[in-house]
Protein backbone atom coordinates (compact mmCIF):
# COMPACT_ATOMS: atom_id res chain seq x y z
CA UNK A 1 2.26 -59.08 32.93
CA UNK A 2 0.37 -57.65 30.13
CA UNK A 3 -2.12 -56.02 31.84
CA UNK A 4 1.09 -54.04 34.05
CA UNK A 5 2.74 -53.52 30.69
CA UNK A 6 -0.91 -51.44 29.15
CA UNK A 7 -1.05 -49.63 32.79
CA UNK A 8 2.40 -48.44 32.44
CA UNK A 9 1.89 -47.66 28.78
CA UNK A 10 -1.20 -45.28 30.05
CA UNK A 11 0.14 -43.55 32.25
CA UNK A 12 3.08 -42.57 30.18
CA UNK A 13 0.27 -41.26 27.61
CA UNK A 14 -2.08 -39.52 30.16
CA UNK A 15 1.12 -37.86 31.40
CA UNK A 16 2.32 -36.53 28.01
CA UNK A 17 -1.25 -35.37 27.16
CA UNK A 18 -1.16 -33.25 30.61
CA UNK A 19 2.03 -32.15 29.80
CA UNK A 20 1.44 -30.86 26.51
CA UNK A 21 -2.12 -29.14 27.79
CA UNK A 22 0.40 -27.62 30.69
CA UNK A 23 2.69 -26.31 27.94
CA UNK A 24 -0.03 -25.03 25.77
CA UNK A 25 -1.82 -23.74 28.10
CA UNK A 26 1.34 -21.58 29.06
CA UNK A 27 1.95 -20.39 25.94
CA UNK A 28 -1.88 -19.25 25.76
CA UNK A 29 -1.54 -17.25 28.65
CA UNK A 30 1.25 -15.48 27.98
CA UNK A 31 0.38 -14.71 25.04
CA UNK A 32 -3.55 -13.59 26.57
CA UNK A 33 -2.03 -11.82 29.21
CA UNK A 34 1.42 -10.64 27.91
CA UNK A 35 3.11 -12.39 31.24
CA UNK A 36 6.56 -14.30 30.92
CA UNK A 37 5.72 -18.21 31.39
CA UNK A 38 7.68 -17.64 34.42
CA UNK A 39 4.87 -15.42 35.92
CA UNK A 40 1.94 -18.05 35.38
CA UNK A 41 4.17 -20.95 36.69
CA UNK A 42 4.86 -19.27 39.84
CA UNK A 43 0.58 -18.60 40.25
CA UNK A 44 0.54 -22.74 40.69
């Protein structure tokens, strides 16, 4: 049960990290490229 509980645990922090690089990231490029956010999430 442990070892589930750490998996789970990981996940949840590898998913906030790539969410947070996703959201900076955004904010780099429209700020770089003076597009809306809206414009680079539609070029995924």
């Amino acid at each position: 049960m442990k070892k589930l509980g750490f998996f789970i645990i990981q996940e949840m922090i590898i998913s906030g990290v790539r969410k947070i690089i996703f959201s900076l990231r955004m904010l780099f490029f429209a700020k770089n490229n003076f597009r809306t956010p809206d414009a680079v999430f539609c070029e995924k």
